[in-house]
Protein backbone atom coordinates (compact mmCIF):
# COMPACT_ATOMS: atom_id res chain seq x y z
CA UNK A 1 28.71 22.71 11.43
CA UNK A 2 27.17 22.71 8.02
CA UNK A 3 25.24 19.36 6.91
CA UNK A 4 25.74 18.98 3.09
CA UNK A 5 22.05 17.54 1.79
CA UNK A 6 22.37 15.73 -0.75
CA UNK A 7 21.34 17.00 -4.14
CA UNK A 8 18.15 15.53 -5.81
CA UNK A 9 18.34 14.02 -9.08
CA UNK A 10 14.95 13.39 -10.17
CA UNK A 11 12.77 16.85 -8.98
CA UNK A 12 9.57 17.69 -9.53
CA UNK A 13 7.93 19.85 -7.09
CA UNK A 14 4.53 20.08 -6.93
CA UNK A 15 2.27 22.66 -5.02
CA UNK A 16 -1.01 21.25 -3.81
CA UNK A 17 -2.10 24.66 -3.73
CA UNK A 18 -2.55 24.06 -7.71
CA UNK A 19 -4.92 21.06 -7.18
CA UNK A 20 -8.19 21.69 -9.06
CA UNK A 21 -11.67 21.15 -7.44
CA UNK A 22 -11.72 17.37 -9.21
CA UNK A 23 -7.87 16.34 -9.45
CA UNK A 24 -4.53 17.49 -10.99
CA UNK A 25 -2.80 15.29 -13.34
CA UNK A 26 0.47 15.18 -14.27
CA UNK A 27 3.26 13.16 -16.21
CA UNK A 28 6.62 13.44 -15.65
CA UNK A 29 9.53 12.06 -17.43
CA UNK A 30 13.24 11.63 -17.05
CA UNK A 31 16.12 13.51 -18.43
CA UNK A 32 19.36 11.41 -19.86
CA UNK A 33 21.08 13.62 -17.16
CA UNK A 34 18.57 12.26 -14.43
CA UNK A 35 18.81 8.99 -15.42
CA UNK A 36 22.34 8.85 -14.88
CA UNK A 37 22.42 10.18 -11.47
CA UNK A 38 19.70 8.26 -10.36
CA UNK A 39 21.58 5.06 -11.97
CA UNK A 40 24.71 6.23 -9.90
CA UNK A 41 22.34 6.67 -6.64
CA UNK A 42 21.08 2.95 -6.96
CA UNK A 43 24.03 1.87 -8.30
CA UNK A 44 22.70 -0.10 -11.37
CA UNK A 45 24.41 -0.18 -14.66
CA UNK A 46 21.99 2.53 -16.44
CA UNK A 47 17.94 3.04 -16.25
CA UNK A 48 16.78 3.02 -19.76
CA UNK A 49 13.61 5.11 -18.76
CA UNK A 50 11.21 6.16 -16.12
CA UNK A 51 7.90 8.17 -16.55
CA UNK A 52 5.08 8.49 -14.61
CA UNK A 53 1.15 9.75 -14.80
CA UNK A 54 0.15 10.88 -11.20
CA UNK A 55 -3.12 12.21 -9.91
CA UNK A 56 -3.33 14.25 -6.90
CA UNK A 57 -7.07 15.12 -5.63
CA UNK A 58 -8.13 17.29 -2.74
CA UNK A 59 -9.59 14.64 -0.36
CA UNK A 60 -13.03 15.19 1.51
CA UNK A 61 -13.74 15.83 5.13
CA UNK A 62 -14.80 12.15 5.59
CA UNK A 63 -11.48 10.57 4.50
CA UNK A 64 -8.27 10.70 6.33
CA UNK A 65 -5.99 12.96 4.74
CA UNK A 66 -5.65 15.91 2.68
CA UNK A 67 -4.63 14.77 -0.41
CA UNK A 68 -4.27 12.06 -2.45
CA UNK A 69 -0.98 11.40 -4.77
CA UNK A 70 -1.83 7.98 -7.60
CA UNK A 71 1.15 7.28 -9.39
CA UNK A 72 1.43 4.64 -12.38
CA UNK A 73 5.14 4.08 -13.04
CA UNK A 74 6.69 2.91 -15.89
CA UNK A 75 10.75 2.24 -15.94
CA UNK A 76 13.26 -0.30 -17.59
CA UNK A 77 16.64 -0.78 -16.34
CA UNK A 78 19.73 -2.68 -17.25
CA UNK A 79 21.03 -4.69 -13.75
CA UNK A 80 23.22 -7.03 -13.68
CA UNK A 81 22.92 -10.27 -13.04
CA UNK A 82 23.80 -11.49 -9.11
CA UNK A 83 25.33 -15.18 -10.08
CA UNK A 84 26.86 -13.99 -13.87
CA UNK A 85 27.42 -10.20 -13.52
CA UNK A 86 25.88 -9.94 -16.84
CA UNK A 87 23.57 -6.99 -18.15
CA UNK A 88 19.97 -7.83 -18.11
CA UNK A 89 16.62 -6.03 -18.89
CA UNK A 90 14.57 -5.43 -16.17
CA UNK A 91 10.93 -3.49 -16.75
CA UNK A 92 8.82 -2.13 -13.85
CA UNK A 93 5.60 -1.09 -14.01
CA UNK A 94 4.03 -0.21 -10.57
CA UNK A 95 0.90 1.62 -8.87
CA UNK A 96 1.22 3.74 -5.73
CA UNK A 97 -1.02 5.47 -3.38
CA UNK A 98 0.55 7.96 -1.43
CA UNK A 99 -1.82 10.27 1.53
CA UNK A 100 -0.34 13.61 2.04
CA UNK A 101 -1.42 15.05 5.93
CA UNK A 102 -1.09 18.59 6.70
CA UNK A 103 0.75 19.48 9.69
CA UNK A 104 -0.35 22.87 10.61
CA UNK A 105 0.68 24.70 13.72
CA UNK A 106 -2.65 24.26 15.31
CA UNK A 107 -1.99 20.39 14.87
CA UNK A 108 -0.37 18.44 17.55
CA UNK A 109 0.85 15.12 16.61
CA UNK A 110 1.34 12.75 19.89
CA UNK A 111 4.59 10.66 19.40
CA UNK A 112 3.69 7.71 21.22
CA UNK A 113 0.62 7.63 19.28
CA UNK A 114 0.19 4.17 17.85
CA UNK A 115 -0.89 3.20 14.69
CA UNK A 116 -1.83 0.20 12.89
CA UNK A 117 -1.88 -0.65 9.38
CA UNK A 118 -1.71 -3.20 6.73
CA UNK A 119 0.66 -3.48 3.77
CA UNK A 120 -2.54 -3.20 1.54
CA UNK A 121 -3.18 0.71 3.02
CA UNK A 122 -1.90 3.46 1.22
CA UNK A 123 1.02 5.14 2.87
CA UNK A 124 0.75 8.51 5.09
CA UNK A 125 3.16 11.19 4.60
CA UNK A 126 3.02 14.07 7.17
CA UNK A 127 4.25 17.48 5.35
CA UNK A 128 5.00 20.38 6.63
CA UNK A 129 4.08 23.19 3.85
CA UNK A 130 2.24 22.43 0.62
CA UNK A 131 4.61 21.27 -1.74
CA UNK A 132 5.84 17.76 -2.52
CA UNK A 133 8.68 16.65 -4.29
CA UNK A 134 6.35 14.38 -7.23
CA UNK A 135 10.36 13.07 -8.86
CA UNK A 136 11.85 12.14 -5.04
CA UNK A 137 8.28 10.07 -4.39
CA UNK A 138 8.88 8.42 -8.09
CA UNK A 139 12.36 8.00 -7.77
CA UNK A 140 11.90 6.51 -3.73
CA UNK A 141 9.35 3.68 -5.05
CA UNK A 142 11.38 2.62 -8.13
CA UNK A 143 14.34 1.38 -5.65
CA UNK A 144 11.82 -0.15 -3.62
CA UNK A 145 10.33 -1.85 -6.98
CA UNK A 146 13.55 -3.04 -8.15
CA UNK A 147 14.50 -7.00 -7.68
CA UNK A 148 16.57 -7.69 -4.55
CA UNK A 149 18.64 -10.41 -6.55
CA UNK A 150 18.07 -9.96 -10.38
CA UNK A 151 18.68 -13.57 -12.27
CA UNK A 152 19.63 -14.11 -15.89
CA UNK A 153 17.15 -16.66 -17.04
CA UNK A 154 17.57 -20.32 -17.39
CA UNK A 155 21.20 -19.49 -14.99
CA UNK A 156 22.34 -22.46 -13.30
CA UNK A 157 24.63 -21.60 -10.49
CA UNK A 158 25.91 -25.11 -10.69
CA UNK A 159 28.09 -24.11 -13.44
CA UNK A 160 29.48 -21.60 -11.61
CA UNK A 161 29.88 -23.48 -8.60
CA UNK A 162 26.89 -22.03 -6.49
CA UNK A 163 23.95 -22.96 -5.35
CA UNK A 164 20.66 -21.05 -5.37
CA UNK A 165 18.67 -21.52 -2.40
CA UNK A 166 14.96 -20.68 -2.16
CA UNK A 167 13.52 -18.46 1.03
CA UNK A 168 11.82 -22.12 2.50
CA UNK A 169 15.54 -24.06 2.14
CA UNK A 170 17.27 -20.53 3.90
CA UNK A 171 14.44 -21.11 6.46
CA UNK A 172 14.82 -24.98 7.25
CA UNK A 173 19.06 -24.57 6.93
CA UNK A 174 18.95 -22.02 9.93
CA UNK A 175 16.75 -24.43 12.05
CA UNK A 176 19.39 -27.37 11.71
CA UNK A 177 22.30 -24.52 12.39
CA UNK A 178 20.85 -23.23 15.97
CA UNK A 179 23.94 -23.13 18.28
CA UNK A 180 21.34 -23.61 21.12
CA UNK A 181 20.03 -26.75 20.15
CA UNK A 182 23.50 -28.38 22.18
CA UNK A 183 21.73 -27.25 25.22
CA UNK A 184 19.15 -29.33 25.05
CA UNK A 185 21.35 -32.54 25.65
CA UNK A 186 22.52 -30.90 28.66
CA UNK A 187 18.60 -30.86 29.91
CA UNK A 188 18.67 -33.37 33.41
């Protein structure tokens, strides 16, 4: 049985082979083509633009990893808005840190290994061969980057009979709710 992957539509690949002795820098850019597909992946009206200037360096015996991948982004997108449905702008501009880990066949990896971390650490990536996909990475952190709920400013829901709640009203409306809390007259 045949697995169809899916195609990518933003790919750069990069071999870390090519990595001078300092660092390698490179910018990539979109295609109109690319943009399109990768509008259809995130489903979002159209992405305007996306580049990015990444660094990879070779890292030293004393740091974890092998190499290091900096990326500054830069995209804008058209969304639409989650209480109108109208188009807005949205721009991006974000810095990642990605560690790249060779796993060579001399390498064992234990699975139930554990690790700790804090959202301020770069992120790992454990590959296989040299080469990394530089356009999947970009395209992977600009969905990640992207509002959850974009907003047309200065909407009031009101007017179209909603209301906005924020994350400490969710939080308070779900303690009142708890289906448990009849129990506790029950208590003898």
């Amino acid at each position: 049985m045949a697995v169809d992957i899916p195609e990518n539509e933003f790919s750069r690949i990069f071999n870390l082979d090519n990595v001078t002795k300092k660092s390698s820098k490179i910018s990539i850019e979109t295609s109109i083509e690319e943009r399109l597909k990768l509008a259809k992946r995130f489903s979002i009206p159209e992405i305007s633009s996306l580049k990015a200037n990444c660094a990879i360096e070779k890292l030293t015996q004393k740091k974890s990893g092998d190499f290091r991948l900096s990326v500054s982004m830069h995209a804008h997108l058209v969304r639409q808005c989650v209480v109108t449905l109208n188009d807005i702008n949205e721009s991006i501009e974000e810095n990642f840190t990605i560690v790249f880990i060779i796993n060579s066949q001399n390498k064992e990896i234990a699975d139930d290994k554990v690790v700790e971390f804090t959202v301020d650490e770069d992120d790992f990536e454990l590959i296989e061969d040299y080469k990394i996909d530089l356009g999947e990475y970009v395209a992977e952190y600009l969905s990640l980057s992207m509002s959850s709920y974009p907003r047309q400013a200065e909407v009031s829901a009101k007017e179209y009979g909603f209301k906005i709640l924020e994350e400490n009203e969710v939080a308070s409306e779900l303690e009142k709710r708890n289906p448990f809390n009849v129990l506790e007259s029950l208590k003898h």
